[in-house]
Protein backbone atom coordinates (compact mmCIF):
# COMPACT_ATOMS: atom_id res chain seq x y z
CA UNK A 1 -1.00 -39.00 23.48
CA UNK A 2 -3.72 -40.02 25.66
CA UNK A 3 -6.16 -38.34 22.54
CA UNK A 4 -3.97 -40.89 20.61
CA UNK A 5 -5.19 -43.41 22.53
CA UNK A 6 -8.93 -42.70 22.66
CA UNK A 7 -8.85 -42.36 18.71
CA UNK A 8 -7.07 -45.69 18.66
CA UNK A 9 -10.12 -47.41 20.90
CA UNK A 10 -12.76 -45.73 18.07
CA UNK A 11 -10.56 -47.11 15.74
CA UNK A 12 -9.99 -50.85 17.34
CA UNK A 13 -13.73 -50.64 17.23
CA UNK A 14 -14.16 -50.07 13.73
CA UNK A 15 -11.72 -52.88 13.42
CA UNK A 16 -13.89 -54.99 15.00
CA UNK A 17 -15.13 -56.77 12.35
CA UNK A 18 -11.51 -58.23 11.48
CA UNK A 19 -10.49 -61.28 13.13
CA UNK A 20 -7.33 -62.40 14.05
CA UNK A 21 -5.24 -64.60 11.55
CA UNK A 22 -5.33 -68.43 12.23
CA UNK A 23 -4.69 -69.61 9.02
CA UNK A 24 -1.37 -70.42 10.59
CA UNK A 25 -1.43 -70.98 14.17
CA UNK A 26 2.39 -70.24 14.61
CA UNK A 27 1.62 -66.49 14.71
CA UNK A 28 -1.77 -64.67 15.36
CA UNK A 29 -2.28 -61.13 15.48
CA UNK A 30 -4.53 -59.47 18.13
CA UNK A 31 -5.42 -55.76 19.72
CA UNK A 32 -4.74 -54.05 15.88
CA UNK A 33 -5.36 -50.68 16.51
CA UNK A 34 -5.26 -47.48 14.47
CA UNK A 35 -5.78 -43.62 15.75
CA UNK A 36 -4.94 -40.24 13.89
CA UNK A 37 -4.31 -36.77 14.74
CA UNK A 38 -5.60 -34.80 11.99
CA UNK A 39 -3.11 -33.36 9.60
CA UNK A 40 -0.20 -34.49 12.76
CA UNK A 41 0.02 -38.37 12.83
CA UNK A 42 -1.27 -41.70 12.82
CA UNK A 43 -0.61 -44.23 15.54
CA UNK A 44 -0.97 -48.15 14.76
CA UNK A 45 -0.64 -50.77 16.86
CA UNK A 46 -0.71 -54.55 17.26
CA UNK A 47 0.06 -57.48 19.48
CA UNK A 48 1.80 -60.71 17.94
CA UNK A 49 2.10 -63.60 19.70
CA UNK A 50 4.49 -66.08 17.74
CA UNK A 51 5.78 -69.51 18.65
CA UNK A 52 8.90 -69.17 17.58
CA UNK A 53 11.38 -65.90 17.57
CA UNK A 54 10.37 -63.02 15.76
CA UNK A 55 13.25 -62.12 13.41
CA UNK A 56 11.55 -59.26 11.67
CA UNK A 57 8.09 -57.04 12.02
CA UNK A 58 6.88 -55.18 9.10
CA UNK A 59 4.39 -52.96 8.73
CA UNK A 60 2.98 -51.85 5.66
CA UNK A 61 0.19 -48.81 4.97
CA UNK A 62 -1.31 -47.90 1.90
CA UNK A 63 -3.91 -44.71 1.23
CA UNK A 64 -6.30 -45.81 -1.12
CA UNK A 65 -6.34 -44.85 -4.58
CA UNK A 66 -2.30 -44.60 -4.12
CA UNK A 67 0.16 -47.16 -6.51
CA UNK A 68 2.89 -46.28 -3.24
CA UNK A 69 2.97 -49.00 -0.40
CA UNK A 70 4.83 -47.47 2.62
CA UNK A 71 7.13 -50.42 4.40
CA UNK A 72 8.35 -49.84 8.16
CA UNK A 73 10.17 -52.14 10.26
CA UNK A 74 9.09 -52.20 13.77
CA UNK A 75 10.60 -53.66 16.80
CA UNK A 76 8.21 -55.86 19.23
CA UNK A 77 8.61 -54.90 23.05
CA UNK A 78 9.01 -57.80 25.70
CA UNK A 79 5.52 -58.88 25.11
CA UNK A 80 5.06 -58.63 21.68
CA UNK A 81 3.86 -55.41 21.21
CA UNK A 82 4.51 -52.97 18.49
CA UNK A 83 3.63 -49.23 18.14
CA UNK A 84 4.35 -46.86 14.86
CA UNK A 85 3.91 -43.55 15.24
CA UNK A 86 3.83 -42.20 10.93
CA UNK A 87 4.67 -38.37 10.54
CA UNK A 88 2.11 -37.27 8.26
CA UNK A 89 4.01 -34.11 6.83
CA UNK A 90 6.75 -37.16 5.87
CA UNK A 91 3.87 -37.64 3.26
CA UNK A 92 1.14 -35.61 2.90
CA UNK A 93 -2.32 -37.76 2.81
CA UNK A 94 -5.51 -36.64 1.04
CA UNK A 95 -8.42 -36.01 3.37
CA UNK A 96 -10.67 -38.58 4.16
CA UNK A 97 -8.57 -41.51 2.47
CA UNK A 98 -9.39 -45.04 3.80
CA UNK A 99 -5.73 -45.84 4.11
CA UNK A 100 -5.08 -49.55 4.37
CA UNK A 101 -2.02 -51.65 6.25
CA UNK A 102 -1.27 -54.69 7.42
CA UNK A 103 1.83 -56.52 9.12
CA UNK A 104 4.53 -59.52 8.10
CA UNK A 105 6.23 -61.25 10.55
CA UNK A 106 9.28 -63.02 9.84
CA UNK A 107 10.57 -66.01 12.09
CA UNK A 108 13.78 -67.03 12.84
CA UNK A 109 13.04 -70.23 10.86
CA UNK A 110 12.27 -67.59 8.23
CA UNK A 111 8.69 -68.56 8.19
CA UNK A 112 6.61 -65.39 6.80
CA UNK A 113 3.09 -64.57 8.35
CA UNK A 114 1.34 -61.88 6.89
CA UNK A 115 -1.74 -60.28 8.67
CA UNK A 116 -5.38 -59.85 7.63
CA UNK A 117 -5.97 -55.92 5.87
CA UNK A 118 -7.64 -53.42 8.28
CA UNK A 119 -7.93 -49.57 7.38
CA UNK A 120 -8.33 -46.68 8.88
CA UNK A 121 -10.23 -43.60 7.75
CA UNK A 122 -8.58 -40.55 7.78
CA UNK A 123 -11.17 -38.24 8.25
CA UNK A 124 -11.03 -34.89 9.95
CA UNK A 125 -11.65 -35.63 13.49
CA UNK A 126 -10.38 -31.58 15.01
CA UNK A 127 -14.45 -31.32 15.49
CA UNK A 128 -17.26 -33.11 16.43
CA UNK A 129 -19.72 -33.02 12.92
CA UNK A 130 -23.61 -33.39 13.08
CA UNK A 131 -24.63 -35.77 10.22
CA UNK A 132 -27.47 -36.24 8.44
CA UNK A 133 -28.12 -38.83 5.77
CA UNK A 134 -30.56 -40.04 3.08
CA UNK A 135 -29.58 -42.72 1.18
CA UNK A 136 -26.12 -42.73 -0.27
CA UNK A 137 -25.50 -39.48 0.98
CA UNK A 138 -24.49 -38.09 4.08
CA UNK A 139 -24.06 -34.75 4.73
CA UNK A 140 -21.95 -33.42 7.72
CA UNK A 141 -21.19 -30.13 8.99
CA UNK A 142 -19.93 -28.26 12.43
CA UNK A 143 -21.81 -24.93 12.05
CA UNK A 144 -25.78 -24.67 12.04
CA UNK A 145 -28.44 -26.17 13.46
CA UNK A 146 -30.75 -29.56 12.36
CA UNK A 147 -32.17 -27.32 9.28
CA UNK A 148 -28.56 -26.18 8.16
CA UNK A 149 -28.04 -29.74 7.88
CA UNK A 150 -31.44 -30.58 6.24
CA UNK A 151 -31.29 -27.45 3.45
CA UNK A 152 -27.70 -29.23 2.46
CA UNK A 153 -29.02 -32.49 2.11
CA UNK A 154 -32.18 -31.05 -0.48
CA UNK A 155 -29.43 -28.91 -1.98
CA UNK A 156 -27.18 -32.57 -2.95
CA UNK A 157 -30.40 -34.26 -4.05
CA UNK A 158 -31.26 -30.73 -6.62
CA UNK A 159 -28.43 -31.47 -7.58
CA UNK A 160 -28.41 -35.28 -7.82
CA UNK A 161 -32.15 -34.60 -10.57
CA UNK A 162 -30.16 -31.61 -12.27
CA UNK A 163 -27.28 -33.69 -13.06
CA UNK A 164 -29.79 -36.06 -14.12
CA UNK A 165 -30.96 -34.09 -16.83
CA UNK A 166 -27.30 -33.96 -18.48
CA UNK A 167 -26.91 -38.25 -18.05
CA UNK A 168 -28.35 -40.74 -16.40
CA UNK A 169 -26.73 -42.04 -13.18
CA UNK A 170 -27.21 -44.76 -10.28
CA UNK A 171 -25.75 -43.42 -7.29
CA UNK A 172 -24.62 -46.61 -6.09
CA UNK A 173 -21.47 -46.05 -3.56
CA UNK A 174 -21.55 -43.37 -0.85
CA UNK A 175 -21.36 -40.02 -1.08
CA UNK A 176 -20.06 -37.94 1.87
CA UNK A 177 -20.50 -33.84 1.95
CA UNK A 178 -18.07 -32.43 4.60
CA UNK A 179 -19.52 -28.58 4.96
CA UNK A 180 -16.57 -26.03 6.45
CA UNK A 181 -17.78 -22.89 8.00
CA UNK A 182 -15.04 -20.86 6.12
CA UNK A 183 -13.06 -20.98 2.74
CA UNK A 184 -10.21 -20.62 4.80
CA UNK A 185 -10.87 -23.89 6.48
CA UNK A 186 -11.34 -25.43 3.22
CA UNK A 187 -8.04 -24.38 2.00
CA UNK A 188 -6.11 -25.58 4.94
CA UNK A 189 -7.17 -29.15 4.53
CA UNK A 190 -6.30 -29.28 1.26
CA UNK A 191 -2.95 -27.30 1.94
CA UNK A 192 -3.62 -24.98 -0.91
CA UNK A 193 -1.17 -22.18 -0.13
CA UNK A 194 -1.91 -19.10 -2.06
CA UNK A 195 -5.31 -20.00 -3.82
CA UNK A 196 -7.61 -18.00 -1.92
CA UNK A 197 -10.45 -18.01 -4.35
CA UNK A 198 -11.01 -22.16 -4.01
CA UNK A 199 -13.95 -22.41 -2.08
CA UNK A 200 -15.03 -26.35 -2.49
CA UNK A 201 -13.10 -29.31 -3.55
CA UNK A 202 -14.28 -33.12 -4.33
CA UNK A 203 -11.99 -36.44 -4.28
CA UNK A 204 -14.26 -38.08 -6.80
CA UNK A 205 -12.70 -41.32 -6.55
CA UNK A 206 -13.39 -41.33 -2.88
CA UNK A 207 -16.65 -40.15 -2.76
CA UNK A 208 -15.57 -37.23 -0.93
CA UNK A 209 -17.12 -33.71 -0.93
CA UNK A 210 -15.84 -30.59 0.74
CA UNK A 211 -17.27 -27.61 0.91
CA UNK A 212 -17.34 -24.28 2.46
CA UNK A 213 -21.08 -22.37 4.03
CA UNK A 214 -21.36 -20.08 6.75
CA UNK A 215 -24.64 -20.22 8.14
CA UNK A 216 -26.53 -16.98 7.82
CA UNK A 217 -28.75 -15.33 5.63
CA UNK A 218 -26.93 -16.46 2.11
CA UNK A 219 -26.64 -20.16 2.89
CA UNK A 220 -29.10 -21.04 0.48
CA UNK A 221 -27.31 -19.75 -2.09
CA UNK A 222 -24.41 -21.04 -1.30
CA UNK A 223 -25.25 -24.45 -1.07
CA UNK A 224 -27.69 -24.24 -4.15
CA UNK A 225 -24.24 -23.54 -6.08
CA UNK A 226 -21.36 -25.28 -4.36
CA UNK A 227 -22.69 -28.77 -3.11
CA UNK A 228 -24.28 -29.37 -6.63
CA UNK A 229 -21.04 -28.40 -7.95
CA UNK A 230 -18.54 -30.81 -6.69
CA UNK A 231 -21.22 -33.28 -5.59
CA UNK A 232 -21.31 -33.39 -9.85
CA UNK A 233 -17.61 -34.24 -9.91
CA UNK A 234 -18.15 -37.64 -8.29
CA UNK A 235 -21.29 -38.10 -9.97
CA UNK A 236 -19.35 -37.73 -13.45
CA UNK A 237 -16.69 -40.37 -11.90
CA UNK A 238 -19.15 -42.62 -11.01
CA UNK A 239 -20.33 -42.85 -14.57
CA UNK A 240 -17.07 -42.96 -16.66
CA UNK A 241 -15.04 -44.52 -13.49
CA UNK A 242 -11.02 -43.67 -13.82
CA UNK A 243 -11.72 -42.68 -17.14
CA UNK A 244 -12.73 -39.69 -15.33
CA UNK A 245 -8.96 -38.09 -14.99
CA UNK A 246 -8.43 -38.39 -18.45
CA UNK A 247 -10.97 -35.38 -19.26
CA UNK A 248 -10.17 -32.30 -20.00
CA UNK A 249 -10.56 -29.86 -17.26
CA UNK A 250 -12.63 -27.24 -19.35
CA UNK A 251 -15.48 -30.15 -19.44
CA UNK A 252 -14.82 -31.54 -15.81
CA UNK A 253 -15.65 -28.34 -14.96
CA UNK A 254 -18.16 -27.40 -17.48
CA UNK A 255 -20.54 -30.57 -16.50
CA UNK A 256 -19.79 -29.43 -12.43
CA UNK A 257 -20.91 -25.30 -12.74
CA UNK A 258 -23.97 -26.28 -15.18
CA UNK A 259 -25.82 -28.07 -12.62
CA UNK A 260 -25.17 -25.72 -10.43
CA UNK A 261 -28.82 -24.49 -9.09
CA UNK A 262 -28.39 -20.96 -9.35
CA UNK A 263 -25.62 -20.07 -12.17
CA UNK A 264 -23.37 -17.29 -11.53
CA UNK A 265 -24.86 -14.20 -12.82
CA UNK A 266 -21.46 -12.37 -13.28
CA UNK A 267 -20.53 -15.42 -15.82
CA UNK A 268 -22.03 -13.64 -18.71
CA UNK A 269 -20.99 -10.11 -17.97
CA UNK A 270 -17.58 -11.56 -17.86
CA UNK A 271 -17.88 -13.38 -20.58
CA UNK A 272 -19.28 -10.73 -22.96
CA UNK A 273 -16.70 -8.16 -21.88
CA UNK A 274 -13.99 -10.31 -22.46
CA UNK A 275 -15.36 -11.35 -26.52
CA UNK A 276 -15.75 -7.74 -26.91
CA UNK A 277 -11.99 -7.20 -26.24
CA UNK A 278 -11.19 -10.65 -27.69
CA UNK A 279 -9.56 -11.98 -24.40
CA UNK A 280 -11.70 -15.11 -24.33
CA UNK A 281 -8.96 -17.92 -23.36
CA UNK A 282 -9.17 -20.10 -26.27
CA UNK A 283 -10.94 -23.74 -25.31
CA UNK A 284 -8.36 -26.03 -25.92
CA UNK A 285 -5.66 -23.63 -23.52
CA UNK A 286 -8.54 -25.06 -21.03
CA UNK A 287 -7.67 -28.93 -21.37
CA UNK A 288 -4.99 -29.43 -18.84
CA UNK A 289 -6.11 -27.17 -16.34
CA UNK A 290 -7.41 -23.37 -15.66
CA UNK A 291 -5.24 -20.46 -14.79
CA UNK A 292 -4.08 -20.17 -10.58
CA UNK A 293 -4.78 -16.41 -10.57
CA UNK A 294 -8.07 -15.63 -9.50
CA UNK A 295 -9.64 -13.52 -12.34
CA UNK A 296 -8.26 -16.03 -15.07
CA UNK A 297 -9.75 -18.70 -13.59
CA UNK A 298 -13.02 -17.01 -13.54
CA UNK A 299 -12.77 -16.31 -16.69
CA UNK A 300 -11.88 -20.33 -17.29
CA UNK A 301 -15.10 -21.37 -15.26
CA UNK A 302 -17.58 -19.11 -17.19
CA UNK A 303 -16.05 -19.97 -20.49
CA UNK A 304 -16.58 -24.02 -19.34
CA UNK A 305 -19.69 -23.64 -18.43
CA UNK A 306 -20.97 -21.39 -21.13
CA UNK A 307 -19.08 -23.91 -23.73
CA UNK A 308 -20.70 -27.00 -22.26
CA UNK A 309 -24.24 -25.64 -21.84
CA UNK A 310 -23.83 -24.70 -25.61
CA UNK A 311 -22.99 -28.82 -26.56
CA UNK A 312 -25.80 -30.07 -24.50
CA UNK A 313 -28.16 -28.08 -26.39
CA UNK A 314 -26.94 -28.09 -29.79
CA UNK A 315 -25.79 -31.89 -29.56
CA UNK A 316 -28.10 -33.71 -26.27
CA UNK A 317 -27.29 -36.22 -23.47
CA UNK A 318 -26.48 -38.56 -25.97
CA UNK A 319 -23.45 -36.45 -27.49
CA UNK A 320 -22.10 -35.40 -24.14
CA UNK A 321 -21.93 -39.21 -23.31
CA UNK A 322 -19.98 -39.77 -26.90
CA UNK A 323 -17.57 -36.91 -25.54
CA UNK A 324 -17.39 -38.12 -22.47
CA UNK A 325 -16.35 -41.66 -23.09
CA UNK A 326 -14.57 -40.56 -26.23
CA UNK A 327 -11.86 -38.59 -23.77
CA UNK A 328 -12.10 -41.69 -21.22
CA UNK A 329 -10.75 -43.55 -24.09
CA UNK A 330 -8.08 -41.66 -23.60
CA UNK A 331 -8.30 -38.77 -26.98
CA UNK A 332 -6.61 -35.90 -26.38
CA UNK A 333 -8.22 -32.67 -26.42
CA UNK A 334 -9.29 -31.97 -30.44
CA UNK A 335 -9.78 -36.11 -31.38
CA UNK A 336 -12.12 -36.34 -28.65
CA UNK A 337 -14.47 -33.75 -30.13
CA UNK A 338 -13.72 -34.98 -33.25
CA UNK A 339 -14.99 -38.24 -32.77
CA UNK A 340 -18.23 -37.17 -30.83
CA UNK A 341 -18.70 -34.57 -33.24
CA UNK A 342 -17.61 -35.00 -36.09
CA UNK A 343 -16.04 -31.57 -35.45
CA UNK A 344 -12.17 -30.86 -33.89
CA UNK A 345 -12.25 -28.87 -30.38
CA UNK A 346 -11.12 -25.83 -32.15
CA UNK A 347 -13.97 -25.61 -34.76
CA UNK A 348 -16.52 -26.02 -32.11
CA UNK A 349 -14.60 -23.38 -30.06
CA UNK A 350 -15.41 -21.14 -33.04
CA UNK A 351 -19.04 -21.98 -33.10
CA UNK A 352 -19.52 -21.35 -29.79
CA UNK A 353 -18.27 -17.84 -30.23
CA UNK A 354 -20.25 -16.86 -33.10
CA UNK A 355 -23.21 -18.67 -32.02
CA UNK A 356 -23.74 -17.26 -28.15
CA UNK A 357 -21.37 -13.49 -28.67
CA UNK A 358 -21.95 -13.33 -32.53
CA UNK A 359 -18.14 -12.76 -32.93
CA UNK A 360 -17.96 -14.05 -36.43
CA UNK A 361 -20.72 -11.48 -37.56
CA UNK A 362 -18.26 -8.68 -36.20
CA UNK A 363 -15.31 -9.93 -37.79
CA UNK A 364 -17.61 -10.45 -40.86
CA UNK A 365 -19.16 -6.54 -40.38
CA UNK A 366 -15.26 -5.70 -40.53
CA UNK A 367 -14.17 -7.04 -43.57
CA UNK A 368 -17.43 -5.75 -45.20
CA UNK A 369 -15.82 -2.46 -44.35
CA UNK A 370 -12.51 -2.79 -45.06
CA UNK A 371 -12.64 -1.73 -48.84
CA UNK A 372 -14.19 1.59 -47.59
CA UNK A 373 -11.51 1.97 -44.95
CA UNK A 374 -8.66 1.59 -48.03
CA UNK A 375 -10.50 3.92 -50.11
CA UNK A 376 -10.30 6.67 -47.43
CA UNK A 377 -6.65 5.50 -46.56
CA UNK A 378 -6.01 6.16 -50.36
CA UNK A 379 -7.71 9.44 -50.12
CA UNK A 380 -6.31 10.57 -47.00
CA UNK A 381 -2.86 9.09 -48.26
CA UNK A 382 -2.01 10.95 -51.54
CA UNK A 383 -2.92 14.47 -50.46
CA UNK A 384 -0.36 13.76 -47.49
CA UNK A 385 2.35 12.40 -49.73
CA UNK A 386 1.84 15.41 -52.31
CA UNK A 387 2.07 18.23 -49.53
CA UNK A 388 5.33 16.20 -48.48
CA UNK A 389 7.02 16.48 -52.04
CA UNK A 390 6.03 20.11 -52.15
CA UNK A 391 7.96 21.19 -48.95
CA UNK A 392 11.19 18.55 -50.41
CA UNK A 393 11.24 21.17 -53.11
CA UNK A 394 12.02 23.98 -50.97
């Protein structure tokens, strides 16, 4: 409790810029304060002094980005104090959500006063972080020293002129790049259960960035390939805005692994020996969302890639923007392409195939073929069938 308490007093202070409600002066509030236990609870508090009886206290919380306002009815003490204690596994909060509330009082005279907002950030507050910050972004982290931090902060802005290259953007709101020492860690946040291979996440609408590094000799790498990655995520939000969850997944993720600094060499070897044994996944399976088991989604994030890389160059920035804002029109999956393209999603799909694994000059090697084959099936055939009659008659 008493950690409770000293969260609360961080929290009162970042409060501090809300005053207390006089706009009427028969109820002000005072002392609003807000702590958290990571992935436990949250504690809020508040003093109301009224001039009249309180009949009713109500407190209401809201995480941001969330349509669902949470109500609870609290109970002043003698001196008009009230304390909520919220159960987080009640309702499981994203990480790092700037989660709202406020309070209504009720009088006997059934006057209603309702409170100023404040808000509390929900952040993961288990560990101390080192931060450092240029700009809009701000990297933090738990493991490393002062150059761990530095090498992730030139990684986000490679990243930042890479994207740049796909579309133009103005990173204009905050972004914040939360390194975990462990994929494990990672997971655990985001209470992923049985998805071991997830290794970064981002809450684009938050501005939120997690990620997972171990310092040590492949760091570099690392952070060349999985900050860019999900640091494109809210990059691509912050151009389309909301429009951003109406994309399909294939391109979500497409834009996010090609500005990746280093691409994942084992993306074409995978991709290669999966036309040759015509298991690619077909595009438009990819529109809701990628397979949970580990090799399928592999196979889903070289195939995105590989497929968006191929539109950029054979249609430019300008076409990827059509796509883009065709699908945050809110197209499904083949109209979108169609209207950026001229082309449906399953015509390009087939493009894309014979234009990067040349699968349409196999199938087209086949059928040049297949008149041969029938000849020798003919051949083959009647000497068979006449050997056959011949042992009938005895």
């Amino acid at each position: 409790m008493n950690r409770i308490l000293a969260l609360s007093v961080m929290a009162a202070i970042l409060l501090g810029g809300f005053q207390p409600v006089h706009a009427q002066a028969s109820v002000t509030f005072d002392n609003v304060l807000a702590g958290h236990d990571f992935g436990s609870q949250i504690t809020f508090k508040a003093h109301i002094a009224a001039s009249g009886m309180i009949q009713e206290v109500l407190l209401y919380f809201q995480p941001e980005g969330d349509a669902n306002i949470r109500i609870q009815s609290l109970q002043p003490d003698a001196n008009g104090a009230v304390t909520f204690q919220y159960d987080i596994q009640q309702g499981i909060l994203r990480p790092f959500v700037r989660i709202f509330f406020w309070f209504q009082v009720t009088l006997s005279s059934n006057e209603q006063v309702t409170s100023q907002k404040y808000y509390l950030d929900y952040t993961d507050n288990r560990t101390p972080w080192n931060v450092r910050e240029s700009g809009n972004v701000r990297v933090h982290w738990y493991e490393g020293d002062a150059a761990f931090g530095e090498k992730a902060l030139n990684a986000a802005y490679n990243g930042l002129q890479k994207f740049e290259s796909l579309m133009p953007v103005s990173l204009t709101k905050p972004v914040d790049i939360y390194i975990y020492a462990s994929s494990e860690d990672v997971q655990g946040v985001l209470n992923l259960g049985g998805m071991t291979w997830v290794a970064g996440h981002a809450s684009p609408d938050l501005g939120v960035v997690l990620v997972s590094i171990m310092p040590g000799p492949e760091q570099g790498i690392e952070m060349d390939r999985q900050i860019p990655h999900e640091l494109a995520h809210v990059l691509t939000y912050q151009v389309i805005g909301v429009g951003y969850f109406r994309l399909p997944a294939w391109l979500r993720e497409g834009i996010a692994s090609s500005v990746e600094i280093y691409p994942n060499a084992d993306y074409e070897t995978i991709l290669t020996a999966a036309s040759k044994a015509d298991a690619l996944i077909p595009i438009v399976n990819l529109c809701t969302s990628f397979p949970l088991d580990a090799s399928g989604a592999f196979l889903a994030y070289a195939e995105a890639d590989s497929f968006t890389r191929y539109l950029h160059r054979n249609y430019g920035t300008s076409g990827l923007q059509d796509l883009l804002e065709a699908y945050a029109d809110g197209l499904d999956c083949e109209n979108g392409a169609t209207r950026a393209f001229g082309k449906s999603l399953t015509s390009l799909d087939f493009q894309w195939r014979q234009a990067v694994f040349g699968e349409a000059k196999r199938s087209l090697a086949f059928e040049k073929i297949v008149p041969y084959l029938m000849i020798l099936f003919i051949i083959l055939l009647v000497p068979a069938w006449q050997v056959n009659q011949s042992r009938r008659k005895f």
